[in-house]
N, C-alpha and C. Protein backbone atom coordinates (compact mmCIF):
# COMPACT_ATOMS: atom_id res chain seq x y z
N UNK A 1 193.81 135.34 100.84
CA UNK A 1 193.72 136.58 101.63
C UNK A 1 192.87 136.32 102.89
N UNK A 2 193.63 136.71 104.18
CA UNK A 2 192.50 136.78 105.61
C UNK A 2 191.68 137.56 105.74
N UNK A 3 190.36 137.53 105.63
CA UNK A 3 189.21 137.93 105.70
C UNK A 3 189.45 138.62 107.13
N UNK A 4 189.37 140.46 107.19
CA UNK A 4 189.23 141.23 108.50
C UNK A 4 187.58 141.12 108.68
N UNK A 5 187.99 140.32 110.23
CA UNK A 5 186.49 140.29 110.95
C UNK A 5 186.31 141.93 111.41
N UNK A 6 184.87 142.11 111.86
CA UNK A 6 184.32 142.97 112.43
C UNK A 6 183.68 143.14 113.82
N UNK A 7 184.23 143.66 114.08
CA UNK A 7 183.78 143.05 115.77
C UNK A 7 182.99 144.01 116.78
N UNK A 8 181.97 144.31 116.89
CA UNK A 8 181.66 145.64 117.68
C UNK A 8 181.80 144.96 119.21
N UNK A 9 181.98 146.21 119.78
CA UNK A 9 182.09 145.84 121.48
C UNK A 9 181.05 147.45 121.83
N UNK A 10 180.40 146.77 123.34
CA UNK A 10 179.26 147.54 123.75
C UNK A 10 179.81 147.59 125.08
N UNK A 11 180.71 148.53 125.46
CA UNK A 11 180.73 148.41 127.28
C UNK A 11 180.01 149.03 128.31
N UNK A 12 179.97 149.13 129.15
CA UNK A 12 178.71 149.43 130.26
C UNK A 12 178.94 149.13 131.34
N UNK A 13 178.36 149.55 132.18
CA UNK A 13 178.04 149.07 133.52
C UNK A 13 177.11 147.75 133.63
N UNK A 14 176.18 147.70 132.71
CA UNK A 14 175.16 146.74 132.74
C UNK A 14 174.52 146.63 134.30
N UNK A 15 173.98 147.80 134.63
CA UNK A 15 173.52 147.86 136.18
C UNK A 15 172.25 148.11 136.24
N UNK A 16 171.05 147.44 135.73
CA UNK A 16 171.52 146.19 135.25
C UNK A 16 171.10 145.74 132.99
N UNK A 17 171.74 145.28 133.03
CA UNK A 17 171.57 145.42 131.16
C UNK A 17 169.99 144.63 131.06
N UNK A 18 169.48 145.51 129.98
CA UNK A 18 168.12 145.65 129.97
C UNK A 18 167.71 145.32 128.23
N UNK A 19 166.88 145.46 127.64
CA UNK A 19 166.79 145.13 126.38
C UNK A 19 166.85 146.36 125.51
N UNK A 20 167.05 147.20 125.85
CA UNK A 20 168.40 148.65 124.92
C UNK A 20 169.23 147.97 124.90
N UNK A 21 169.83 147.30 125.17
CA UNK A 21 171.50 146.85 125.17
C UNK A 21 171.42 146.27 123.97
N UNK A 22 170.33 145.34 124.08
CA UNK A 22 170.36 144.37 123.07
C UNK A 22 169.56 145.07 121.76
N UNK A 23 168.85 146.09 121.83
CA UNK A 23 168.32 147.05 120.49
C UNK A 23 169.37 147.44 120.08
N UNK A 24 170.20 147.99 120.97
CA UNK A 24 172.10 148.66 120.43
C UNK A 24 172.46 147.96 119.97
N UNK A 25 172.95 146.64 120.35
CA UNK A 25 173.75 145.34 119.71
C UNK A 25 173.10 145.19 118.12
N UNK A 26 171.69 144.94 118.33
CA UNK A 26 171.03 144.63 116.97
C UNK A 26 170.99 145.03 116.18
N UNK A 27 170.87 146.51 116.15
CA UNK A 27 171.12 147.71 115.78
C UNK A 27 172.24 147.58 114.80
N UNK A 28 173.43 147.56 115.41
CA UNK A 28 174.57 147.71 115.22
C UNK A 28 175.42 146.69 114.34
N UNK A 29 174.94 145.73 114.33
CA UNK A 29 175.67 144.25 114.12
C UNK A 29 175.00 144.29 112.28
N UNK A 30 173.01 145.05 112.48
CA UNK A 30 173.01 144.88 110.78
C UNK A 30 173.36 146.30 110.22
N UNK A 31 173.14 147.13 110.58
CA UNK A 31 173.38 148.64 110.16
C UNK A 31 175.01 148.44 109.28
N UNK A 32 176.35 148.21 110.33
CA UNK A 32 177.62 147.82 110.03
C UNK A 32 177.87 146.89 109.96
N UNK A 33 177.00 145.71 109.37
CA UNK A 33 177.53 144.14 109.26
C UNK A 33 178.26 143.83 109.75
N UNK A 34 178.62 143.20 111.34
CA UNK A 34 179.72 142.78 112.06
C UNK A 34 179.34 141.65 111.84
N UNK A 35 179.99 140.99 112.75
CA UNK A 35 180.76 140.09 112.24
C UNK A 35 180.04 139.17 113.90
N UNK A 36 180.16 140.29 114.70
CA UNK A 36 180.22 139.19 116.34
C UNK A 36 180.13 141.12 116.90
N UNK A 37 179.19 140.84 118.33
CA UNK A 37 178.83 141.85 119.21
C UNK A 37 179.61 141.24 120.61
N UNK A 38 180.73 142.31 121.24
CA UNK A 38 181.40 141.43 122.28
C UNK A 38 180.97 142.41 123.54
N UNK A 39 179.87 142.00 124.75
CA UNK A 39 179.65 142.56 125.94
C UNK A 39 180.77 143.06 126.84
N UNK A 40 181.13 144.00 127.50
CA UNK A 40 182.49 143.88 128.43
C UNK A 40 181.63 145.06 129.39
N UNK A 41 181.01 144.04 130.69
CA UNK A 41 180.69 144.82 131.91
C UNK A 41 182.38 145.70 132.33
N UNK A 42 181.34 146.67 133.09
CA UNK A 42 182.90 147.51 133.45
C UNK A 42 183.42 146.77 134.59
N UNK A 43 184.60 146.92 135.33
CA UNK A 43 184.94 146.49 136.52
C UNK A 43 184.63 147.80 137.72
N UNK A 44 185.49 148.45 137.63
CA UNK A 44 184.97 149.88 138.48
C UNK A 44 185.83 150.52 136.93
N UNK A 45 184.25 151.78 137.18
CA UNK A 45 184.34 152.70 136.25
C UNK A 45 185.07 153.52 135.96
N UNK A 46 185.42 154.73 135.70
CA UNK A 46 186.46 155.68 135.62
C UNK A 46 185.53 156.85 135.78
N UNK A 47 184.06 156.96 135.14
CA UNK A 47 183.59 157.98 135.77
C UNK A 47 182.21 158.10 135.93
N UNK A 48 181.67 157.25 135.95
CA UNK A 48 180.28 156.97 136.55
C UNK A 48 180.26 157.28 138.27
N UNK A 49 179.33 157.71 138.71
CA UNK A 49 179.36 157.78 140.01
C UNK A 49 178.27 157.12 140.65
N UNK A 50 177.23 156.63 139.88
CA UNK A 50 176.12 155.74 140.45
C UNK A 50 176.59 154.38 140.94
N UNK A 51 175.94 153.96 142.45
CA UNK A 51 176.39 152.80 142.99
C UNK A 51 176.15 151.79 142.35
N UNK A 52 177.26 150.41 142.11
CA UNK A 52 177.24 149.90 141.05
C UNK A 52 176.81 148.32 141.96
N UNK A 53 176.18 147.55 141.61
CA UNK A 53 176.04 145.92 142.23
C UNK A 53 177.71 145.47 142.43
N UNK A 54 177.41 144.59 142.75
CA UNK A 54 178.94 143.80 142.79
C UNK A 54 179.05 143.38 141.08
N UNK A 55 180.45 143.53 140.51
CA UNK A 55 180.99 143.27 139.60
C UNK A 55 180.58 141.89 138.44
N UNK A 56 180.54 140.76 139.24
CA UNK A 56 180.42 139.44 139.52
C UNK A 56 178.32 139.28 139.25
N UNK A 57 177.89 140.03 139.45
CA UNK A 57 176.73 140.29 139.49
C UNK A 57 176.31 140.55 138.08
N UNK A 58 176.77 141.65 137.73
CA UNK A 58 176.70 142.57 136.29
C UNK A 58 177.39 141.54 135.29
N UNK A 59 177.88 140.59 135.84
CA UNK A 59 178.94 140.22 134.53
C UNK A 59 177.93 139.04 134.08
N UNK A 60 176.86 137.97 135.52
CA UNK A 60 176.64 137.04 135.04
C UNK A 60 175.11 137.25 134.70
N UNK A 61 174.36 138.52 135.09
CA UNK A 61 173.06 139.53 134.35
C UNK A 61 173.76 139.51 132.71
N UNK A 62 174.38 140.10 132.44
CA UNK A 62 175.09 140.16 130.69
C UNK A 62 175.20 138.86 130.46
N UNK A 63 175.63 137.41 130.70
CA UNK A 63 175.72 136.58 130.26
C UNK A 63 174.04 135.98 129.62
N UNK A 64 173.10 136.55 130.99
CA UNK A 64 171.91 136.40 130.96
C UNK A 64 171.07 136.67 129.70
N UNK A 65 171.68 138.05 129.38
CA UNK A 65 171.42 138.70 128.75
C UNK A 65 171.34 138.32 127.34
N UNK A 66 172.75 137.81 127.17
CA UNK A 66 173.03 137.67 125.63
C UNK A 66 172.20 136.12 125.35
N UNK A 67 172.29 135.41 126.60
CA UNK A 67 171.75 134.21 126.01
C UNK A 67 172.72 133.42 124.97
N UNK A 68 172.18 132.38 124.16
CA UNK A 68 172.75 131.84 123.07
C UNK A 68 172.86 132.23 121.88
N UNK A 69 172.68 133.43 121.82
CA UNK A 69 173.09 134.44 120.10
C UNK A 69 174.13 134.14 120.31
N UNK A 70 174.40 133.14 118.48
CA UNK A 70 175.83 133.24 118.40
C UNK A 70 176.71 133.82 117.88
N UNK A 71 175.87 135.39 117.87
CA UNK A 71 176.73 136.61 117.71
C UNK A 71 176.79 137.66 118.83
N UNK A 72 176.63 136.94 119.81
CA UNK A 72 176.86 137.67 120.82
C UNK A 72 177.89 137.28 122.20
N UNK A 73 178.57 137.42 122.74
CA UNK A 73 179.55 137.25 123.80
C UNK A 73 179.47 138.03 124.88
N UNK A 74 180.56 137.14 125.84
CA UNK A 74 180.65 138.45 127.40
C UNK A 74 181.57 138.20 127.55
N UNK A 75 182.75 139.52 127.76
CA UNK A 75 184.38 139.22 128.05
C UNK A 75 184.43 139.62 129.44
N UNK A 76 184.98 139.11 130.45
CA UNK A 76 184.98 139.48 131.95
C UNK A 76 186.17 140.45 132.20
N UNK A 77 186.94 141.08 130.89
CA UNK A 77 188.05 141.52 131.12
C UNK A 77 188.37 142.47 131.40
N UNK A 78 187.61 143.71 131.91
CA UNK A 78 187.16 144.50 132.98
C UNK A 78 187.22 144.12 134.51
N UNK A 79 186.16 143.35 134.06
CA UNK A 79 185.69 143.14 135.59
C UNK A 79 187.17 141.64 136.27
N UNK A 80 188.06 141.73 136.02
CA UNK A 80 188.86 140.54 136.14
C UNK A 80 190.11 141.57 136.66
N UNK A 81 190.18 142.95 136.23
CA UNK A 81 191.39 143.69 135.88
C UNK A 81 190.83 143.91 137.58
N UNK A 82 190.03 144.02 138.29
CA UNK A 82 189.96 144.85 139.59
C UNK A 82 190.31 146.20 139.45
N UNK A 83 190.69 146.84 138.68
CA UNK A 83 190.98 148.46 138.80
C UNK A 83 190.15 149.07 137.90
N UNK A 84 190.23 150.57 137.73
CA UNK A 84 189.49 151.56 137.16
C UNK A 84 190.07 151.15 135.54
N UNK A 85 188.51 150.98 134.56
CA UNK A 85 188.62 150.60 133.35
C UNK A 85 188.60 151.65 132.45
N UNK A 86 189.79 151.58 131.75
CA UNK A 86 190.00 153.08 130.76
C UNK A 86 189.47 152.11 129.01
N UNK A 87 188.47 152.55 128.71
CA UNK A 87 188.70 152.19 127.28
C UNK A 87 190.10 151.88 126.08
N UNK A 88 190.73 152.99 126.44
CA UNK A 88 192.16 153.02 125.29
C UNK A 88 193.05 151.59 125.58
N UNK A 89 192.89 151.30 127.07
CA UNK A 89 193.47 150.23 127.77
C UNK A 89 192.83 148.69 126.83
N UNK A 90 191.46 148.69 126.63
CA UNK A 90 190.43 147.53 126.43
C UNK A 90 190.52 147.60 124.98
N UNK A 91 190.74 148.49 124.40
CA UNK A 91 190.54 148.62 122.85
C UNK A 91 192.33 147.92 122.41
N UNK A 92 192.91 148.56 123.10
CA UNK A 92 194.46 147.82 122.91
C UNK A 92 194.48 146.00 123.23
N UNK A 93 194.19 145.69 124.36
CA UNK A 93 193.89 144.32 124.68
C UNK A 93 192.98 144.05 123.21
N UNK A 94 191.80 144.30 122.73
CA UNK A 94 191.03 143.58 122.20
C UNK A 94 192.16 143.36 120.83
N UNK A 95 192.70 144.32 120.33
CA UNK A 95 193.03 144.63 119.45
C UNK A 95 194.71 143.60 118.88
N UNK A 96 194.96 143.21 120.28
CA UNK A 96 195.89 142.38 119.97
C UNK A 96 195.32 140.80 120.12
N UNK A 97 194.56 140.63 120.85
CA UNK A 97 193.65 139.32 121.17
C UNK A 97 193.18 138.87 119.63
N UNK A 98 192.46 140.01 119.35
CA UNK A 98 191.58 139.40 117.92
C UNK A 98 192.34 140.13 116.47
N UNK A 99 193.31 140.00 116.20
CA UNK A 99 194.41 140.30 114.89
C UNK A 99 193.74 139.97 114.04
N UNK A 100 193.78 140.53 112.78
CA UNK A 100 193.04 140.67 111.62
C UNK A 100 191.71 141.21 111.34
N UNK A 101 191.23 141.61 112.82
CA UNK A 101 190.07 142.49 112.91
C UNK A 101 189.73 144.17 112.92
N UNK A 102 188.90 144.36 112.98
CA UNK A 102 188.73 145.70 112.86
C UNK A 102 187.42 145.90 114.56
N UNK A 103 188.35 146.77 115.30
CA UNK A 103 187.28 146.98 115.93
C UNK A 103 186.28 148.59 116.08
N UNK A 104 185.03 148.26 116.38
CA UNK A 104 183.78 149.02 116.59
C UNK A 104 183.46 149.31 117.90
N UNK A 105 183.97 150.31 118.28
CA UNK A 105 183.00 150.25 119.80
C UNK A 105 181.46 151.42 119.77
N UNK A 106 181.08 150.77 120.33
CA UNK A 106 179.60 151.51 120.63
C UNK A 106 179.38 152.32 121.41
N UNK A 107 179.16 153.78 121.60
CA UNK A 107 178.97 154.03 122.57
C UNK A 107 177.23 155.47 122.05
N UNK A 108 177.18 155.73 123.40
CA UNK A 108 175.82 157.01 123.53
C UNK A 108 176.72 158.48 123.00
N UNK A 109 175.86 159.34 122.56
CA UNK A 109 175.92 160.67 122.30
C UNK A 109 176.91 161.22 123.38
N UNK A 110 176.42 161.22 124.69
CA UNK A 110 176.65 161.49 126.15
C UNK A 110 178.45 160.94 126.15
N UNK A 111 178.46 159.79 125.56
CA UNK A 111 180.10 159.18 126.12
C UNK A 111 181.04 160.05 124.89
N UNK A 112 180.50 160.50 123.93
CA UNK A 112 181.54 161.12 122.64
C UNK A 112 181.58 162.66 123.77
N UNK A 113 180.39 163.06 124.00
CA UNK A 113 180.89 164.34 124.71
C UNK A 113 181.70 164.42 125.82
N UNK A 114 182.10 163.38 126.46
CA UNK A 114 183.05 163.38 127.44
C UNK A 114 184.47 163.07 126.66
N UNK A 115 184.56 162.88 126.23
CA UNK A 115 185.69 163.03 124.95
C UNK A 115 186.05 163.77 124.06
N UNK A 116 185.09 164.32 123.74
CA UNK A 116 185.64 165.88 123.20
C UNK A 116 185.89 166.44 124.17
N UNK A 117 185.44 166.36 125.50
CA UNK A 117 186.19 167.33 126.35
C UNK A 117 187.13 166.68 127.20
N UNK A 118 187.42 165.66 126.68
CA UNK A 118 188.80 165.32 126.85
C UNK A 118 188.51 164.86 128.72
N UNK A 119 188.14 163.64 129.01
CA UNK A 119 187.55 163.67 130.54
C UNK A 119 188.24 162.15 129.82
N UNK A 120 188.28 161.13 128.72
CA UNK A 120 188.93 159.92 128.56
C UNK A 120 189.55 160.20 128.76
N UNK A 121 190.48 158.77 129.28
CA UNK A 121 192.55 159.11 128.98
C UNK A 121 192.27 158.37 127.82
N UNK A 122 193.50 159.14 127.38
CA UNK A 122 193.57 159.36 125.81
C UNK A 122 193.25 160.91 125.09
N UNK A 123 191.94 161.38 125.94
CA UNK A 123 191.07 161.99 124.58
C UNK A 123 190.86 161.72 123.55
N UNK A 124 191.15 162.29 122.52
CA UNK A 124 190.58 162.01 120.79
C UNK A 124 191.40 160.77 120.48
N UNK A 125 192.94 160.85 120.83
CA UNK A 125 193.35 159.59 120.40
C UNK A 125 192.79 158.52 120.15
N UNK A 126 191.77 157.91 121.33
CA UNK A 126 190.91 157.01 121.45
C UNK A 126 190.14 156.78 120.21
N UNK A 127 189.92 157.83 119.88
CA UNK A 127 189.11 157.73 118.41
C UNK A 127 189.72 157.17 117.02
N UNK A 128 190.97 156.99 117.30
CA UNK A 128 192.02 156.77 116.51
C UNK A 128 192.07 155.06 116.41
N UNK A 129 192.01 154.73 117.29
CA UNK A 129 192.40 153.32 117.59
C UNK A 129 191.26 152.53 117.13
N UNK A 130 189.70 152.65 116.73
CA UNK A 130 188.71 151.64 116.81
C UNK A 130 187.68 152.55 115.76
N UNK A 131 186.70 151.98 115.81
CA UNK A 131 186.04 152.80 115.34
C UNK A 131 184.89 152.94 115.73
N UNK A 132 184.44 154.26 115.99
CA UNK A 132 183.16 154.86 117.19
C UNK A 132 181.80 154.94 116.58
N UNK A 133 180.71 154.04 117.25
CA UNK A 133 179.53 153.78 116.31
C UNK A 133 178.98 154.81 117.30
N UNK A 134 178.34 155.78 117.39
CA UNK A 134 177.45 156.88 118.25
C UNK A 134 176.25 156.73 117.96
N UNK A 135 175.59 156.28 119.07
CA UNK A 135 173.69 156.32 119.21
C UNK A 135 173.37 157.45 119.87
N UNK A 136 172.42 158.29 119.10
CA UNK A 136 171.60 159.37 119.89
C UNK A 136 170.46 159.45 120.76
N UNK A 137 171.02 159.42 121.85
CA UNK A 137 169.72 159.29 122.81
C UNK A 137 168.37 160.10 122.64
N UNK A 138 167.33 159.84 123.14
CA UNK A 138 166.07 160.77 122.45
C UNK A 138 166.41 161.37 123.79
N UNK A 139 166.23 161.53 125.16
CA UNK A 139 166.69 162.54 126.30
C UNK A 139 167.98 163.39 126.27
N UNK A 140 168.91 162.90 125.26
CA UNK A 140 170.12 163.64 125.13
C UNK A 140 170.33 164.40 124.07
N UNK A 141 169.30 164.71 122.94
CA UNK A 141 169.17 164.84 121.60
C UNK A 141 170.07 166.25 121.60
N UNK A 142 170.45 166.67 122.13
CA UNK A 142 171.31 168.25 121.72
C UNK A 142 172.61 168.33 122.83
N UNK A 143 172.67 167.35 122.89
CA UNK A 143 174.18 167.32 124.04
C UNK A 143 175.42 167.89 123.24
N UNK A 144 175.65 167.71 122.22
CA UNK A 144 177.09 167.84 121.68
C UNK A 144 176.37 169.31 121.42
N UNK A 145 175.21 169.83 121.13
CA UNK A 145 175.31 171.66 121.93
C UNK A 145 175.89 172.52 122.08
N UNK A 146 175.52 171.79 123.52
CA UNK A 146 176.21 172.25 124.95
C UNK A 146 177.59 172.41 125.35
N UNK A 147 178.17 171.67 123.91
CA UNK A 147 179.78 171.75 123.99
C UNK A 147 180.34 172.94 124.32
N UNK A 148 181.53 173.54 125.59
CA UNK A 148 182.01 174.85 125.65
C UNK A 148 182.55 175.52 124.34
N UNK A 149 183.00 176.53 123.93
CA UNK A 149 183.40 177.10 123.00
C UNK A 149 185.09 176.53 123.01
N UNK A 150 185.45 176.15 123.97
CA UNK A 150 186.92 175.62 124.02
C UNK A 150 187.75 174.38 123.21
N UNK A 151 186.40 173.75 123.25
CA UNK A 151 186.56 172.11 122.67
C UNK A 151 185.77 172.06 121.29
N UNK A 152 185.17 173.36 120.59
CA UNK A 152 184.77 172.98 118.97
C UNK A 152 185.97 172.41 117.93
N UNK A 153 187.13 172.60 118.24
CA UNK A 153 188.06 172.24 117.33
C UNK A 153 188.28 170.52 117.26
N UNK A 154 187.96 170.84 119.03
CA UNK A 154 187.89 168.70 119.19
C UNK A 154 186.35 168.13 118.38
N UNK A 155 185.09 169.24 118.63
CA UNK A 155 184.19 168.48 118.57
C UNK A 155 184.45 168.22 116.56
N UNK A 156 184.79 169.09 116.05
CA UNK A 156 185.00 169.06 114.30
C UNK A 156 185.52 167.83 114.13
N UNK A 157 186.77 167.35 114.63
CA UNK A 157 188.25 166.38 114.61
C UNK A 157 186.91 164.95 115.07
N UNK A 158 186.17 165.39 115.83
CA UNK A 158 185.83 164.12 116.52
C UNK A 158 184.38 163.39 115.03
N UNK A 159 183.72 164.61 115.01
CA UNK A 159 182.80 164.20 114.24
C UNK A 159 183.37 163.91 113.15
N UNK A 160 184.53 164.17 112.35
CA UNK A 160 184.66 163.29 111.32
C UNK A 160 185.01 161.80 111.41
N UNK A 161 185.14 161.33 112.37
CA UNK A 161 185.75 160.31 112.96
C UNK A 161 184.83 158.81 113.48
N UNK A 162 183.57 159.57 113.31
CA UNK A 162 182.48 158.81 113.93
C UNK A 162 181.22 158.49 113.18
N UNK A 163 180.77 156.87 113.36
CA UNK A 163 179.62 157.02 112.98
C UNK A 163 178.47 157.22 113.75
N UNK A 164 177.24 157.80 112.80
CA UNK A 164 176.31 157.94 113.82
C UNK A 164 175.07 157.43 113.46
N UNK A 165 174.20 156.74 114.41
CA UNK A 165 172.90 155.77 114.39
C UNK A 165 172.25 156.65 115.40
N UNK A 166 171.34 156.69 114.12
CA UNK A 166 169.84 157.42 115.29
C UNK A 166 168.92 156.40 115.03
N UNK A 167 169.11 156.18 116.55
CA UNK A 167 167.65 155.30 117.20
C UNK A 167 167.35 155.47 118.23
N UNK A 168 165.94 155.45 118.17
CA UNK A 168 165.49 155.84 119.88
C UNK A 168 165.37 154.34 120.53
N UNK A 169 166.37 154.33 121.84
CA UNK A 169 166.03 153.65 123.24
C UNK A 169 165.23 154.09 124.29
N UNK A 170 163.92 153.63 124.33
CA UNK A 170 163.62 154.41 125.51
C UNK A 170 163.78 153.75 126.66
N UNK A 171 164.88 152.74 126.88
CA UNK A 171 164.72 152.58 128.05
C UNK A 171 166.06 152.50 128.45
N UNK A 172 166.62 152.94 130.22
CA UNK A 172 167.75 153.47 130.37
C UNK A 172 167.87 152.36 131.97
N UNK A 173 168.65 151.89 132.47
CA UNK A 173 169.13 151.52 133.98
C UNK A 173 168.90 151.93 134.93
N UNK A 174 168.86 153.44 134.73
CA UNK A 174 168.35 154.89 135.59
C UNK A 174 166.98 154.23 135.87
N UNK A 175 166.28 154.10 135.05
CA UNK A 175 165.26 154.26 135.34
C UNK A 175 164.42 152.94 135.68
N UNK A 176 165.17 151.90 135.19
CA UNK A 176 164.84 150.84 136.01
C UNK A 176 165.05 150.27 137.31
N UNK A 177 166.02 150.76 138.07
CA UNK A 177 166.67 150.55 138.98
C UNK A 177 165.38 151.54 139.65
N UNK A 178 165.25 152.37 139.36
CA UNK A 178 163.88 153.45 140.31
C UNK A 178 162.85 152.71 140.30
N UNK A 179 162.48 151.59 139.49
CA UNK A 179 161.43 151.29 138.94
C UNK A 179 161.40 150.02 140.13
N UNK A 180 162.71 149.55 140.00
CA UNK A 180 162.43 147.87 140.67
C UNK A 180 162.60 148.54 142.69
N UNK A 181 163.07 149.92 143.04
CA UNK A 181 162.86 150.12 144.32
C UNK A 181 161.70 151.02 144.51
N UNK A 182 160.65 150.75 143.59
CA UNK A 182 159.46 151.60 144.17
C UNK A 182 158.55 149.62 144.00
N UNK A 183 158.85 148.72 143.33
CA UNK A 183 158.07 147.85 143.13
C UNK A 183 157.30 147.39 141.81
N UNK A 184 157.66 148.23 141.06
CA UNK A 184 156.84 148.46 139.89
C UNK A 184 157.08 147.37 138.77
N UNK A 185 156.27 147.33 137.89
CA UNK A 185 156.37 146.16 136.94
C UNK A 185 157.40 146.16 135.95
N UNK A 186 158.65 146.04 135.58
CA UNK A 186 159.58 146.20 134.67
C UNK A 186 159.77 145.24 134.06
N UNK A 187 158.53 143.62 133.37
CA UNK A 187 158.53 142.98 132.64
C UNK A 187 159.16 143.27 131.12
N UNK A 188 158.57 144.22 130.71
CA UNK A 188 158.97 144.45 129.46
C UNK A 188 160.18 144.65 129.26
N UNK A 189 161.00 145.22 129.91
CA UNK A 189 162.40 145.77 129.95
C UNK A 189 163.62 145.13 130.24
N UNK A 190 163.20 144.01 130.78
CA UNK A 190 164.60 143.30 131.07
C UNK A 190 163.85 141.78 130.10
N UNK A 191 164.92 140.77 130.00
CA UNK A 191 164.34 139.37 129.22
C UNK A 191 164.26 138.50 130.78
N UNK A 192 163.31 137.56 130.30
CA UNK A 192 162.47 137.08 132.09
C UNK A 192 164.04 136.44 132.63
N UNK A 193 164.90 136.09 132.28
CA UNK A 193 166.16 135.62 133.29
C UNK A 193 167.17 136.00 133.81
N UNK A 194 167.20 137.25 133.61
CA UNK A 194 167.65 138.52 133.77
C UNK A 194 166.58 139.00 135.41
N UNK A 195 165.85 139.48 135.04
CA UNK A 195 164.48 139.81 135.71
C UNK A 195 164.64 138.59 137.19
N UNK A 196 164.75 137.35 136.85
CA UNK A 196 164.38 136.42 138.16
C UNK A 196 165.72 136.54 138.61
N UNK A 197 166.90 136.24 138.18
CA UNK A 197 168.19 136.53 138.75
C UNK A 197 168.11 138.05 139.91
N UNK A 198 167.39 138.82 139.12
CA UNK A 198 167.59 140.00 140.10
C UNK A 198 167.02 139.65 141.54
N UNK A 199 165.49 139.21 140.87
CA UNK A 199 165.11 138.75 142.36
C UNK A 199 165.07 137.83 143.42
N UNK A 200 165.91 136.76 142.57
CA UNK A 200 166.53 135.87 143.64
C UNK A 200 167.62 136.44 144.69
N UNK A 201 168.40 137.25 143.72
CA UNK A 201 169.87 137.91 144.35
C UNK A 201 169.37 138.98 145.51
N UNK A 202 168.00 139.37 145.03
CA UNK A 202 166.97 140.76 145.96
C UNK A 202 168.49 141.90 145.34
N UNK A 203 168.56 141.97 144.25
CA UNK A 203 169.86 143.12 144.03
C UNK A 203 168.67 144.39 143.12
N UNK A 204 169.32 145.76 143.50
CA UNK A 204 168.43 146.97 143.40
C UNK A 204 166.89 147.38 144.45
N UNK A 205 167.20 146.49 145.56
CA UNK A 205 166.22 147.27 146.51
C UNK A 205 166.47 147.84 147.77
């Protein structure tokens, strides 16, 4: 019998990926025993609106990132596509690439609520295809809330569908990116080669 691998995937902007990424990954890999954690910087987003580094930038910060865990990877296959990256699109690719697997994608509190209200292509479908590990942000702690009265039937359909990991990240891109154009010390938050890449490149000032 072929042993189904487990595969979580973590996508992002990585603008720039910081050591949350890698608490998520860690997180995630013993909580649901995977198997392998696969990085996939976005190429251009679908609905982020914060200015993003060059592509090429973000992809080789994540390589930085993961280092030599050899449960960890970076797929460029986003950032390779040149166009706007739809998940349902990446979950299909992964899904035929790695046969006999089961995939996990990771995402924040914040990304399930844009999906219950149906802002993915796909909508819920998406939920169908992989399976959705949800981290609760400690700044986002009551987002699914806020849901309109229109979309409770999605938010019911969705929450059975999902798992959910509460852990606090306190640290976010937002706020490093503020951090590295006021000057400020953001040692702790990024891993040091990550950190010197930025400032060789002078990228976020």
């Amino acid at each position: 019998m072929v042993k189904i691998k487990k595969i979580g995937v973590l996508g992002g902007a990585f603008n720039p990926p910081h050591r949350g990424h890698l608490i998520l990954a860690k997180t995630a890999l013993k909580k649901l025993r995977l198997d392998k954690i696969i990085f996939i910087p976005y190429g251009i987003p679908a609905l982020k609106k914060f200015v993003l580094v060059p592509a090429k930038e973000r992809l080789k910060m994540a390589s930085l990132l993961v280092g030599k865990n050899p449960k960890f990877e970076v797929s460029d296959y986003e950032v390779k596509k040149k166009k706007i990256s739809y998940t349902i699109d990446t979950v299909g690719y992964l899904k035929k690439k790695y046969t006999n697997s089961k995939i996990y994608w990771i995402i924040g509190e914040d990304s399930l609520r844009e999906i219950i209200e149906e802002k993915w292509r796909g909508g819920l479908r998406v939920l169908d295809l992989a399976k959705f590990i949800v981290f609760s942000r400690p700044n986002q702690k009551f987002t699914l809330k806020k849901i309109k009265r229109k979309f409770t039937k999605n938010k019911k359909l969705a929450l059975k569908k999902v798992i959910f990991v509460r852990k606090k990240v306190p640290i976010s891109a937002t706020n490093i990116r503020k951090k590295l154009k006021k000057g400020q010390n953001i040692e702790k938050l990024l891993p040091k080669k990550v950190l010197e890449y930025i400032k060789v490149k002078k990228l976020y000032v």
